[in-house]
PDB file of N, CA and C in Angstrom:
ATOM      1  N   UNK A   1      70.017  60.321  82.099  1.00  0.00           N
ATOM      2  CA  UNK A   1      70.714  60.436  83.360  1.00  0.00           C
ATOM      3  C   UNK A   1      70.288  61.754  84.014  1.00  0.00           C
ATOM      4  N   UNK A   2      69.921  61.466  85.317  1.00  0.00           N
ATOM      5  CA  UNK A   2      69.421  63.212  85.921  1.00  0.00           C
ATOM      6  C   UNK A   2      70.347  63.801  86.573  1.00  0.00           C
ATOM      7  N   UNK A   3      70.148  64.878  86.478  1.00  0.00           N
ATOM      8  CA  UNK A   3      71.510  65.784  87.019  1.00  0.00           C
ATOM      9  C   UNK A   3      71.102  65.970  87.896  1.00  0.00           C
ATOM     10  N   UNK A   4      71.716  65.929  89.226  1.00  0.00           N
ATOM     11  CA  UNK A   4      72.103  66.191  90.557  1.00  0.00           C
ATOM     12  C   UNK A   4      72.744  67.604  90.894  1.00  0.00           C
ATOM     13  N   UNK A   5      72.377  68.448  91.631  1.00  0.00           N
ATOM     14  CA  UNK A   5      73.168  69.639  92.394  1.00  0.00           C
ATOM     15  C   UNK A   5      73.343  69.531  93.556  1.00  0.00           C
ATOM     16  N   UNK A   6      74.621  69.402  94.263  1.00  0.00           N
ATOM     17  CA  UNK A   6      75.022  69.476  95.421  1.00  0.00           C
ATOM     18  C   UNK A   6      74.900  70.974  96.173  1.00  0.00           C
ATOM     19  N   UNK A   7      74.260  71.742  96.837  1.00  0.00           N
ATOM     20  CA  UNK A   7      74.813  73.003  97.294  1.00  0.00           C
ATOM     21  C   UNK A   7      75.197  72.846  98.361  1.00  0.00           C
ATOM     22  N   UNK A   8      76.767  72.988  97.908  1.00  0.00           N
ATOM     23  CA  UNK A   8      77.419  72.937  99.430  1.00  0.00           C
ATOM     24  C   UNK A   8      77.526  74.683 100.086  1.00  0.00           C
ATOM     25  N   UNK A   9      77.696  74.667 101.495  1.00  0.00           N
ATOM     26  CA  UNK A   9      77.370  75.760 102.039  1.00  0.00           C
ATOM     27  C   UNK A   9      78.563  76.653 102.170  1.00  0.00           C
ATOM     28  N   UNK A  10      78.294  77.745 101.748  1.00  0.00           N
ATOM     29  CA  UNK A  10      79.518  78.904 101.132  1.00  0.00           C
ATOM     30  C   UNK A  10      80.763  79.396 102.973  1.00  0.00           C
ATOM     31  N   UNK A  11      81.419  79.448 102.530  1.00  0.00           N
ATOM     32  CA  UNK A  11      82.127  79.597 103.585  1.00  0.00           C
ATOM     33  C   UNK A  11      81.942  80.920 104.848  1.00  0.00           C
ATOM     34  N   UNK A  12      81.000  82.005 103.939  1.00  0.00           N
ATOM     35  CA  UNK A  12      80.433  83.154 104.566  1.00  0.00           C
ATOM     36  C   UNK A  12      79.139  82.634 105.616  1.00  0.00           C
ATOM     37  N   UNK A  13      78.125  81.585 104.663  1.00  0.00           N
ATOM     38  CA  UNK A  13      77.149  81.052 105.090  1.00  0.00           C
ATOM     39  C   UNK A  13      77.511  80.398 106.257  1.00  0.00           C
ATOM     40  N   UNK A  14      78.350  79.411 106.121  1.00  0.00           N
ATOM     41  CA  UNK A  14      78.908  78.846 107.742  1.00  0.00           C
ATOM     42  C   UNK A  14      79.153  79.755 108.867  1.00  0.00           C
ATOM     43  N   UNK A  15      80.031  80.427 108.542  1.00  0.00           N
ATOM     44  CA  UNK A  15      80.643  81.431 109.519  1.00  0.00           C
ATOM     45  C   UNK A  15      79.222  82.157 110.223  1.00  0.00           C
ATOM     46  N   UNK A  16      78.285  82.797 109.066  1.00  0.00           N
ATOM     47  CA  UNK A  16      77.548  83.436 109.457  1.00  0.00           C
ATOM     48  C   UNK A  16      76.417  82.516 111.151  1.00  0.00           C
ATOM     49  N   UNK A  17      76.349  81.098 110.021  1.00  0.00           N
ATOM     50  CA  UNK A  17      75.299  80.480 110.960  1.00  0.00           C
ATOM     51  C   UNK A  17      76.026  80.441 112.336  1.00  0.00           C
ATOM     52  N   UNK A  18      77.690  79.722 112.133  1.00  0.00           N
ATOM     53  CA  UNK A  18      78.175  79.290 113.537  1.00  0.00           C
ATOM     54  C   UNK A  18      78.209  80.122 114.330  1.00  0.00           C
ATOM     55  N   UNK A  19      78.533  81.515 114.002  1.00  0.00           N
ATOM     56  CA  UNK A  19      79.158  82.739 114.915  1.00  0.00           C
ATOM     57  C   UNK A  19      78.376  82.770 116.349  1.00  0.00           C
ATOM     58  N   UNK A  20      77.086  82.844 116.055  1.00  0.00           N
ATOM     59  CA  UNK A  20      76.742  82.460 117.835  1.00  0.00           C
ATOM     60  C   UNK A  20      76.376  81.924 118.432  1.00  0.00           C
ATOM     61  N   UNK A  21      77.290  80.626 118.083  1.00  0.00           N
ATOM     62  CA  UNK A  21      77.330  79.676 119.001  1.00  0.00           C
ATOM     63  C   UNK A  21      78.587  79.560 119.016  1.00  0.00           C
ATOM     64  N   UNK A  22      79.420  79.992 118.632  1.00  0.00           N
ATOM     65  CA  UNK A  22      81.313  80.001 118.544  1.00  0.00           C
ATOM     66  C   UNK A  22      81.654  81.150 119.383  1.00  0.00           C
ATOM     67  N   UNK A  23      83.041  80.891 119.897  1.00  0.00           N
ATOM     68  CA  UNK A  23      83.554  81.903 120.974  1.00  0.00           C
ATOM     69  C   UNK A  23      84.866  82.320 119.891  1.00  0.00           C
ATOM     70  N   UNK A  24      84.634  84.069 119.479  1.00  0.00           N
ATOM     71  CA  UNK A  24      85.780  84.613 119.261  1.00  0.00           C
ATOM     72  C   UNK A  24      86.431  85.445 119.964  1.00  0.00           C
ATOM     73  N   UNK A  25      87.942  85.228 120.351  1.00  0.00           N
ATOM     74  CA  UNK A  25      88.343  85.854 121.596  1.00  0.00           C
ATOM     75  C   UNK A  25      89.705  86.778 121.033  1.00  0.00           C
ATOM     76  N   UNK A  26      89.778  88.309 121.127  1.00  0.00           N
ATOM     77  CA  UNK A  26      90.507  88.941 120.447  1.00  0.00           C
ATOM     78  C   UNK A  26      91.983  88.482 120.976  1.00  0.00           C
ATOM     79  N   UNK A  27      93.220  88.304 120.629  1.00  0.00           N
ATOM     80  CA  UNK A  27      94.663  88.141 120.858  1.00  0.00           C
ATOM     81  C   UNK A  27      95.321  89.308 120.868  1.00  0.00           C
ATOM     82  N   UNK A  28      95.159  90.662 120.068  1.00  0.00           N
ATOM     83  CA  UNK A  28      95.736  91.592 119.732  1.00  0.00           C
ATOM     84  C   UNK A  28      96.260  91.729 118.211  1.00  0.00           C
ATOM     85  N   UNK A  29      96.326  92.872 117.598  1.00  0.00           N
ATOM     86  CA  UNK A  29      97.392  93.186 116.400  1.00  0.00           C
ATOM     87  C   UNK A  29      96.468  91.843 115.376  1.00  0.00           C
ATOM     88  N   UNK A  30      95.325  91.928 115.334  1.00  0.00           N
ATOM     89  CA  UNK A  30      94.281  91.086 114.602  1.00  0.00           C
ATOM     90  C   UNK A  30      94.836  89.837 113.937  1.00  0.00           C
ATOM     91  N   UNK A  31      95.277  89.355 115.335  1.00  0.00           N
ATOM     92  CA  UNK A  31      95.234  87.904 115.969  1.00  0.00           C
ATOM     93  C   UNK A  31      94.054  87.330 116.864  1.00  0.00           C
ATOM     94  N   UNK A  32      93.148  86.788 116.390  1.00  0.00           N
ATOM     95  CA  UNK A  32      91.767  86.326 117.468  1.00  0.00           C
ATOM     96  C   UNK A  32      92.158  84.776 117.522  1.00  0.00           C
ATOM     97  N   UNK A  33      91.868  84.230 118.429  1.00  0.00           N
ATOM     98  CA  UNK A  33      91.399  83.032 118.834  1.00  0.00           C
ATOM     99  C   UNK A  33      89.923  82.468 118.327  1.00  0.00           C
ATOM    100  N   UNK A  34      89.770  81.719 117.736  1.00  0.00           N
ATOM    101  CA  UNK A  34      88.330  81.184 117.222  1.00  0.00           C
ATOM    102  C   UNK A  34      88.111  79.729 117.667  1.00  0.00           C
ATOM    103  N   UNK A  35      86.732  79.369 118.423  1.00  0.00           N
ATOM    104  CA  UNK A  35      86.594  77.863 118.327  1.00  0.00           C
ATOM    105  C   UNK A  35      85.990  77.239 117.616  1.00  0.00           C
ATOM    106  N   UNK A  36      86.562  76.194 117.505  1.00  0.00           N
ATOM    107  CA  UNK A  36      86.485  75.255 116.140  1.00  0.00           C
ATOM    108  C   UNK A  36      85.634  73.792 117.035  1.00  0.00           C
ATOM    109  N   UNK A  37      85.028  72.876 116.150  1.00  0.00           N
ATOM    110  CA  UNK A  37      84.600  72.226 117.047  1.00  0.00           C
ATOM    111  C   UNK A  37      85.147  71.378 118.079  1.00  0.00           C
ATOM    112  N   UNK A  38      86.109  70.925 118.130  1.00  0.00           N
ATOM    113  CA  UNK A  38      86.985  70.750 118.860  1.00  0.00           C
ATOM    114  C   UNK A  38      88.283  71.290 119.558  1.00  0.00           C
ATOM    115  N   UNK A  39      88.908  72.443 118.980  1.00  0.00           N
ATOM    116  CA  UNK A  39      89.548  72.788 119.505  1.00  0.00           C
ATOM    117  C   UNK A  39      89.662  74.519 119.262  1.00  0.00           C
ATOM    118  N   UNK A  40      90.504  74.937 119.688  1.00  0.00           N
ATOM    119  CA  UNK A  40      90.255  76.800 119.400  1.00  0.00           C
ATOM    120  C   UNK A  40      91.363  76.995 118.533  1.00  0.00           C
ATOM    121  N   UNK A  41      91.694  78.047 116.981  1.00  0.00           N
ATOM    122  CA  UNK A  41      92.444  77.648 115.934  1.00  0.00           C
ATOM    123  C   UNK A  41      92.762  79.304 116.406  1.00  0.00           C
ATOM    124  N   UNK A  42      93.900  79.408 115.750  1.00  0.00           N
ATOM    125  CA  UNK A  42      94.738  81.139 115.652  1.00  0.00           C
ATOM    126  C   UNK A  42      94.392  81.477 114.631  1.00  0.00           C
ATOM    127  N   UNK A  43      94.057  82.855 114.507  1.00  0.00           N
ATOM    128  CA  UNK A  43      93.305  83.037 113.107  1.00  0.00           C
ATOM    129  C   UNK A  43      94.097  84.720 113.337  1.00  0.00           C
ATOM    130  N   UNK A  44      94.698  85.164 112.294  1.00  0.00           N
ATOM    131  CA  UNK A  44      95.420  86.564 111.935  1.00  0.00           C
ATOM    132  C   UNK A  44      94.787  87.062 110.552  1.00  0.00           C
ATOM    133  N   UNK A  45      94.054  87.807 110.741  1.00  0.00           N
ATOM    134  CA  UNK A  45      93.898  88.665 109.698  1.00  0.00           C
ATOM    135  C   UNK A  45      94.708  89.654 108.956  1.00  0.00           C
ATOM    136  N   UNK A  46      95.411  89.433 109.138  1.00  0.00           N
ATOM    137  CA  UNK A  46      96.785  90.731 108.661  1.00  0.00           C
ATOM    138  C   UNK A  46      96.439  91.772 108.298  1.00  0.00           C
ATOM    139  N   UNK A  47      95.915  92.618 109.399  1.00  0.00           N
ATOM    140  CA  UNK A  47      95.487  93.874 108.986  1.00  0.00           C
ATOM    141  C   UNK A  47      96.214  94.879 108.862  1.00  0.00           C
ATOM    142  N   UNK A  48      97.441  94.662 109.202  1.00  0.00           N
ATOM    143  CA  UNK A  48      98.775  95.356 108.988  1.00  0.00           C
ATOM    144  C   UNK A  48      99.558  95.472 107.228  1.00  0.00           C
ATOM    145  N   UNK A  49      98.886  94.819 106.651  1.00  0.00           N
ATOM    146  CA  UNK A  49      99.163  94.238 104.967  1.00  0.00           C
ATOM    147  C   UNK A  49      99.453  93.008 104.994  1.00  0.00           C
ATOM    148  N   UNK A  50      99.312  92.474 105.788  1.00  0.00           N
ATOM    149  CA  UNK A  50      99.896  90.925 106.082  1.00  0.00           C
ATOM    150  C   UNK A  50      98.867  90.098 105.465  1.00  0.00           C
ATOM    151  N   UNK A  51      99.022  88.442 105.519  1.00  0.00           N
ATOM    152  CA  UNK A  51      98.173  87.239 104.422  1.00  0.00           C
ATOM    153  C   UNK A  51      96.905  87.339 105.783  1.00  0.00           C
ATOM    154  N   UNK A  52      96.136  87.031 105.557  1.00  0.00           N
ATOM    155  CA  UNK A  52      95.150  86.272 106.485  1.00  0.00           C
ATOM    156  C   UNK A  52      95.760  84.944 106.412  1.00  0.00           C
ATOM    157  N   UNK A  53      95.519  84.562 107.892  1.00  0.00           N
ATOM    158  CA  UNK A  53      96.296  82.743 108.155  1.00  0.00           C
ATOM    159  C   UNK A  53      95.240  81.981 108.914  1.00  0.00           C
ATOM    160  N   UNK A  54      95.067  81.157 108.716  1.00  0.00           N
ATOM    161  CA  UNK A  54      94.574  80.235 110.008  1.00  0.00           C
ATOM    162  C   UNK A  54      95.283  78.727 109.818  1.00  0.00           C
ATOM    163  N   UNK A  55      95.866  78.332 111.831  1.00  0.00           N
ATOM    164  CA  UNK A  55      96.383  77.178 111.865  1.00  0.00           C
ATOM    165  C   UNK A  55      95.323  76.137 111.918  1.00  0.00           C
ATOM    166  N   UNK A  56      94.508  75.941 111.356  1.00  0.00           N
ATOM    167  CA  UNK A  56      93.309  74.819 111.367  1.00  0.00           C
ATOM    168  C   UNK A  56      93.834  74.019 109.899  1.00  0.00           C
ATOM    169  N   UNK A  57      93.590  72.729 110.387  1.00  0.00           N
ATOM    170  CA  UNK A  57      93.952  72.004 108.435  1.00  0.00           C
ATOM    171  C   UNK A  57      92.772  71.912 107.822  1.00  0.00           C
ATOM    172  N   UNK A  58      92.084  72.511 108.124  1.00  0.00           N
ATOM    173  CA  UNK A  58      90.975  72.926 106.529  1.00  0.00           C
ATOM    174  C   UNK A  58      91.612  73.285 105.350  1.00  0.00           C
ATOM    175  N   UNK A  59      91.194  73.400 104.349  1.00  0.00           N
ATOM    176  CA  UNK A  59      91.631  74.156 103.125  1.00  0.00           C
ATOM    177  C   UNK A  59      91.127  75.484 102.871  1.00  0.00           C
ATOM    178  N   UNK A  60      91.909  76.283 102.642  1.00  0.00           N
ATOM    179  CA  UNK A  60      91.738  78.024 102.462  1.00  0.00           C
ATOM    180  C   UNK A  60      90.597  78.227 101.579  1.00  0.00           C
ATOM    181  N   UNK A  61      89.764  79.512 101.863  1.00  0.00           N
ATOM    182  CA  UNK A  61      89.531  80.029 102.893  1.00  0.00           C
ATOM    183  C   UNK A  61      88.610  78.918 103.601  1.00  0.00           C
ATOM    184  N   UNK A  62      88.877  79.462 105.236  1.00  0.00           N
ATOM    185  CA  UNK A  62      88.081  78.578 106.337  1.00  0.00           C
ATOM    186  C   UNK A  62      86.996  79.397 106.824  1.00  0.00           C
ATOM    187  N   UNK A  63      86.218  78.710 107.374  1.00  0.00           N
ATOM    188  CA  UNK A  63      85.483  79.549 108.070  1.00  0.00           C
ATOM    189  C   UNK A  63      85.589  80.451 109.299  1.00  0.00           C
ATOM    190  N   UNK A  64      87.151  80.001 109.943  1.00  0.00           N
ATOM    191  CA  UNK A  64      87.429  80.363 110.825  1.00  0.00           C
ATOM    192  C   UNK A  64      87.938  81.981 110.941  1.00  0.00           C
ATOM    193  N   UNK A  65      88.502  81.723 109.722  1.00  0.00           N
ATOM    194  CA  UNK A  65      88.967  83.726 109.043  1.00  0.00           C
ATOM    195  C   UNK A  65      87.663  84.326 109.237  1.00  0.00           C
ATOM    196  N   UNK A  66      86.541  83.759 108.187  1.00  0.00           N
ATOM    197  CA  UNK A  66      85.081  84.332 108.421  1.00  0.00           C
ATOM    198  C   UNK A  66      84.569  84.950 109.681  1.00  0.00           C
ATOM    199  N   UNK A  67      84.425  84.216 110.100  1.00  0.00           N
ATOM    200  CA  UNK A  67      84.221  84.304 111.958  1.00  0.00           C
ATOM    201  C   UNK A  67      85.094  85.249 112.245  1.00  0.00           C
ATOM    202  N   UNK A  68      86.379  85.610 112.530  1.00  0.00           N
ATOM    203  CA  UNK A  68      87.144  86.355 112.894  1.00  0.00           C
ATOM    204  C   UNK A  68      86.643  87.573 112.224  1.00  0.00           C
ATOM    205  N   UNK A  69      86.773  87.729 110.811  1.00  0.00           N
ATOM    206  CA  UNK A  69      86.323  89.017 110.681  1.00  0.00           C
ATOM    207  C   UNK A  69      85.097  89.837 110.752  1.00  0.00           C
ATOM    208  N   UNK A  70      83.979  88.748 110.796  1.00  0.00           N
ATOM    209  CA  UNK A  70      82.719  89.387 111.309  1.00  0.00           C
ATOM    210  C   UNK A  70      82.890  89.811 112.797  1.00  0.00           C
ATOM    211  N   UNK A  71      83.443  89.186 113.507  1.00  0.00           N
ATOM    212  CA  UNK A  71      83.956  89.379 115.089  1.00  0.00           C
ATOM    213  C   UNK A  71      84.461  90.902 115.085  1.00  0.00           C
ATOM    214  N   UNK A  72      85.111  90.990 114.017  1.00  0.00           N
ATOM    215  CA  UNK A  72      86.414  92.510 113.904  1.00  0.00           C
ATOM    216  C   UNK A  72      85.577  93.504 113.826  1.00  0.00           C
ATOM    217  N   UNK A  73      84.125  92.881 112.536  1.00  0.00           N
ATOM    218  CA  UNK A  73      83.288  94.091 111.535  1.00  0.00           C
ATOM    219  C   UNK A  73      82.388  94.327 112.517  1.00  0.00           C
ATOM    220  N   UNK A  74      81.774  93.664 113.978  1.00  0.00           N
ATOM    221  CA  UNK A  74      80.898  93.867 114.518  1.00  0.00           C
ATOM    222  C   UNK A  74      81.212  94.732 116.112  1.00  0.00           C
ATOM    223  N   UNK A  75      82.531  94.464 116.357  1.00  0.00           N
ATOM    224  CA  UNK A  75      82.855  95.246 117.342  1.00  0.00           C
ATOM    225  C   UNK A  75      83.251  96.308 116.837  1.00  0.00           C
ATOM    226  N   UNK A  76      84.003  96.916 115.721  1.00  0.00           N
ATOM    227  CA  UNK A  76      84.244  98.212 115.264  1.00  0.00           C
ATOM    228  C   UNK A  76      83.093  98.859 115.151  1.00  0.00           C
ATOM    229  N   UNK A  77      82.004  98.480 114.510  1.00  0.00           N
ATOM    230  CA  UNK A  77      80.936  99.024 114.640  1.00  0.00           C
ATOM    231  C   UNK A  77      80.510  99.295 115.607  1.00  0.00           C
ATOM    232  N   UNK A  78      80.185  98.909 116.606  1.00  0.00           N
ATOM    233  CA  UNK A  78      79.797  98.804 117.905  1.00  0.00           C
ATOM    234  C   UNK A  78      80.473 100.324 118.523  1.00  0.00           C
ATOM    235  N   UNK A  79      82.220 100.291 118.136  1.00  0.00           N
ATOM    236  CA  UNK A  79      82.723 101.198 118.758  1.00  0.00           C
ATOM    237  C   UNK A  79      82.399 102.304 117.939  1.00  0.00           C
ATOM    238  N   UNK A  80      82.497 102.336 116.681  1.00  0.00           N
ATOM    239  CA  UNK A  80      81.546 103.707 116.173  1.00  0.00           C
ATOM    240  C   UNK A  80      80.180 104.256 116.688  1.00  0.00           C
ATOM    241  N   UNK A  81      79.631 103.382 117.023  1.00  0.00           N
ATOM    242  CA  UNK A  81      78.094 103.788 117.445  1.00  0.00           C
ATOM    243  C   UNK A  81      78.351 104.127 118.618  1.00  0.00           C
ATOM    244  N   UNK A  82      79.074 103.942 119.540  1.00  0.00           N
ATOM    245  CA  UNK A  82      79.345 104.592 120.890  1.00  0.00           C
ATOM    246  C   UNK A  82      80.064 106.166 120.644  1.00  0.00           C
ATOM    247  N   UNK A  83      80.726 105.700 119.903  1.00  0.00           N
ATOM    248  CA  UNK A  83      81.794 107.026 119.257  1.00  0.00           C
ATOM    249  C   UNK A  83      81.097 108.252 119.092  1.00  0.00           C
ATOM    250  N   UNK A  84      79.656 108.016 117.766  1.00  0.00           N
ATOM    251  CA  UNK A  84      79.256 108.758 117.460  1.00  0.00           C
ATOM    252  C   UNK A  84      78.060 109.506 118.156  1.00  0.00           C
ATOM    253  N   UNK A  85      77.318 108.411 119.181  1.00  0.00           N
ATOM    254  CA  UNK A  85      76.879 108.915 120.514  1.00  0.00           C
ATOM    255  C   UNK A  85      77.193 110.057 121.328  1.00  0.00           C
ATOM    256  N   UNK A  86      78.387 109.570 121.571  1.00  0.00           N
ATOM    257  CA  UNK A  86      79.476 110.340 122.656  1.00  0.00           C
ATOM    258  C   UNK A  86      79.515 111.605 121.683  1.00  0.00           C
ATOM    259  N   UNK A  87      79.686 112.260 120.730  1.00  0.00           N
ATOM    260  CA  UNK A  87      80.080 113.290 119.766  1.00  0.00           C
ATOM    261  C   UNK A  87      79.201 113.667 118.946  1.00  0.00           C
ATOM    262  N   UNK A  88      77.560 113.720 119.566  1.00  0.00           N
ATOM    263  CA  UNK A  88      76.285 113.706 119.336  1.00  0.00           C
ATOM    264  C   UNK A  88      75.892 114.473 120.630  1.00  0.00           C
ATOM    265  N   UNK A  89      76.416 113.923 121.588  1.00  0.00           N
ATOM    266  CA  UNK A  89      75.711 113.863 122.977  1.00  0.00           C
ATOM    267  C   UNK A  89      76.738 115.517 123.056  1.00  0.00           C
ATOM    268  N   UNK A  90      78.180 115.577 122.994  1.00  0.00           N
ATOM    269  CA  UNK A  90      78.604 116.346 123.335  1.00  0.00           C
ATOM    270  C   UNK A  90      78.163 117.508 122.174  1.00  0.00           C
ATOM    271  N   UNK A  91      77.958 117.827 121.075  1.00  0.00           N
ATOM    272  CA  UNK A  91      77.266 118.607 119.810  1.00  0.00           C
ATOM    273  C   UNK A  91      76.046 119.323 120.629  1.00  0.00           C
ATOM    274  N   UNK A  92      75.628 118.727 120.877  1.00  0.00           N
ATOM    275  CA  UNK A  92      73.831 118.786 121.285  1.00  0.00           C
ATOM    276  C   UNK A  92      74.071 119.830 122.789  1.00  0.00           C
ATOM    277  N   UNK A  93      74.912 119.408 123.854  1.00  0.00           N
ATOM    278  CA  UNK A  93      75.235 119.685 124.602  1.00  0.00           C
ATOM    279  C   UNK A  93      76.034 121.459 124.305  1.00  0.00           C
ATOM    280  N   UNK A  94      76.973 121.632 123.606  1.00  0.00           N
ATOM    281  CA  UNK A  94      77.168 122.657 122.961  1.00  0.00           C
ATOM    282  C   UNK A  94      76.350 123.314 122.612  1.00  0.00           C
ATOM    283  N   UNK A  95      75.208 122.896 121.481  1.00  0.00           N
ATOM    284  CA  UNK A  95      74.274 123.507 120.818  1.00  0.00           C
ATOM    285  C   UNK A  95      73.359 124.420 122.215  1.00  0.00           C
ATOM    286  N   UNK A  96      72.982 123.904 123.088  1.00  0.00           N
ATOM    287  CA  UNK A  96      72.332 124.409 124.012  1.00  0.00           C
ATOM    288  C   UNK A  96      72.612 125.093 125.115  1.00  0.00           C
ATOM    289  N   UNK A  97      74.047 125.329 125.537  1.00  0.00           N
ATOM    290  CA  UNK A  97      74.901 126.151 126.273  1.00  0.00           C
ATOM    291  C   UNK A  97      74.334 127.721 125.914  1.00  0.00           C
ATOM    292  N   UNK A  98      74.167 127.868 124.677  1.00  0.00           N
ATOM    293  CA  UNK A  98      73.928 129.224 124.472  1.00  0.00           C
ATOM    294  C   UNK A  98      72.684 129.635 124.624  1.00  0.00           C
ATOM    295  N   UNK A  99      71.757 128.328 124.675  1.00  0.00           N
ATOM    296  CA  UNK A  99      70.304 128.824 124.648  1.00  0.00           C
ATOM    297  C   UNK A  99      70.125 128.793 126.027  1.00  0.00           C
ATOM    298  N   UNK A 100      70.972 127.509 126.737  1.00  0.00           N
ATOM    299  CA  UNK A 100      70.371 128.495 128.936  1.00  0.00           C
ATOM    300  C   UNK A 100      71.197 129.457 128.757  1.00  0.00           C
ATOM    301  N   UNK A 101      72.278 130.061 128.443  1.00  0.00           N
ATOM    302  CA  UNK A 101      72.598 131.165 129.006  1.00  0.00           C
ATOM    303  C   UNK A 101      71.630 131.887 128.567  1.00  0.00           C
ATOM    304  N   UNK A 102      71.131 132.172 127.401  1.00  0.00           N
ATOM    305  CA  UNK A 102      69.860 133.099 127.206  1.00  0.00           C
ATOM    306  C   UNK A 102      69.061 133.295 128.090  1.00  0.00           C
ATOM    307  N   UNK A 103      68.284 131.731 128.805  1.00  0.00           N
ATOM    308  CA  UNK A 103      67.241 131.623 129.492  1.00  0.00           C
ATOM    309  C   UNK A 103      67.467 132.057 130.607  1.00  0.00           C
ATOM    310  N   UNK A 104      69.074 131.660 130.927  1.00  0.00           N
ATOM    311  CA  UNK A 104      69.553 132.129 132.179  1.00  0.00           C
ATOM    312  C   UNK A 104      69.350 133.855 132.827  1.00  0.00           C
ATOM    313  N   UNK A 105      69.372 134.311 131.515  1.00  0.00           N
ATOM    314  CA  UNK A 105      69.786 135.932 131.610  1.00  0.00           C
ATOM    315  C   UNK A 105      67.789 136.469 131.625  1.00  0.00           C
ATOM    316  N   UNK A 106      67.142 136.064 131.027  1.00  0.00           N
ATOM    317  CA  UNK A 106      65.740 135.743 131.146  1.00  0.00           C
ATOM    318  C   UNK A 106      65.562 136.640 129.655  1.00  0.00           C
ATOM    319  N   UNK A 107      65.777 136.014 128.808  1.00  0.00           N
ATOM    320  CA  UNK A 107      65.539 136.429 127.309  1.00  0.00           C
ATOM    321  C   UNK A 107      64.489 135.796 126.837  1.00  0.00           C
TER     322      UNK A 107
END
């Protein structure tokens, strides 16, 4: 008898493929809106200590949590890299205050 392997596709793997082509839309207090193929599911990450939930009748975990939190992990990032821009830009900016006044004074 030959053995057969099914690989079914991991719930990260989905999320990963669907994400852009899916619309995640933030709610607040990490509550997002996620669409599902037919309809758009509530998805809470309980980032407060709370369960992660989603109202979709899949069986736990969904892909829809997935999605949501890559949504969460990719805009936080996003806002760090602006963050650290901004507080780079202003460093640098500091750093050189002292060197025109030098130039200024003709040193």
């Amino acid at each position: 008898m030959a053995s057969t392997s099914v690989q079914r596709e991991t719930v990260a793997r989905k999320a990963l493929r669907l994400y852009p082509d899916r619309t995640v839309e933030p709610a607040g207090y990490g509550v997002y809106r996620v669409e599902g193929r037919e309809v758009a599911y509530t998805v809470d990450l309980g980032i407060d200590g709370g369960v992660e939930s989603c109202d979709c009748p899949a069986h736990k975990p969904c892909y829809h949590i997935a999605m949501a939190t890559i949504y969460r992990a990719r805009t936080r990032m996003e806002a760090r890299r602006v963050q650290t821009a901004r507080t780079a830009e202003r460093a640098a900016r500091g750093n050189l205050e002292p060197l025109n006044a030098l130039e200024r004074m003709g040193a």
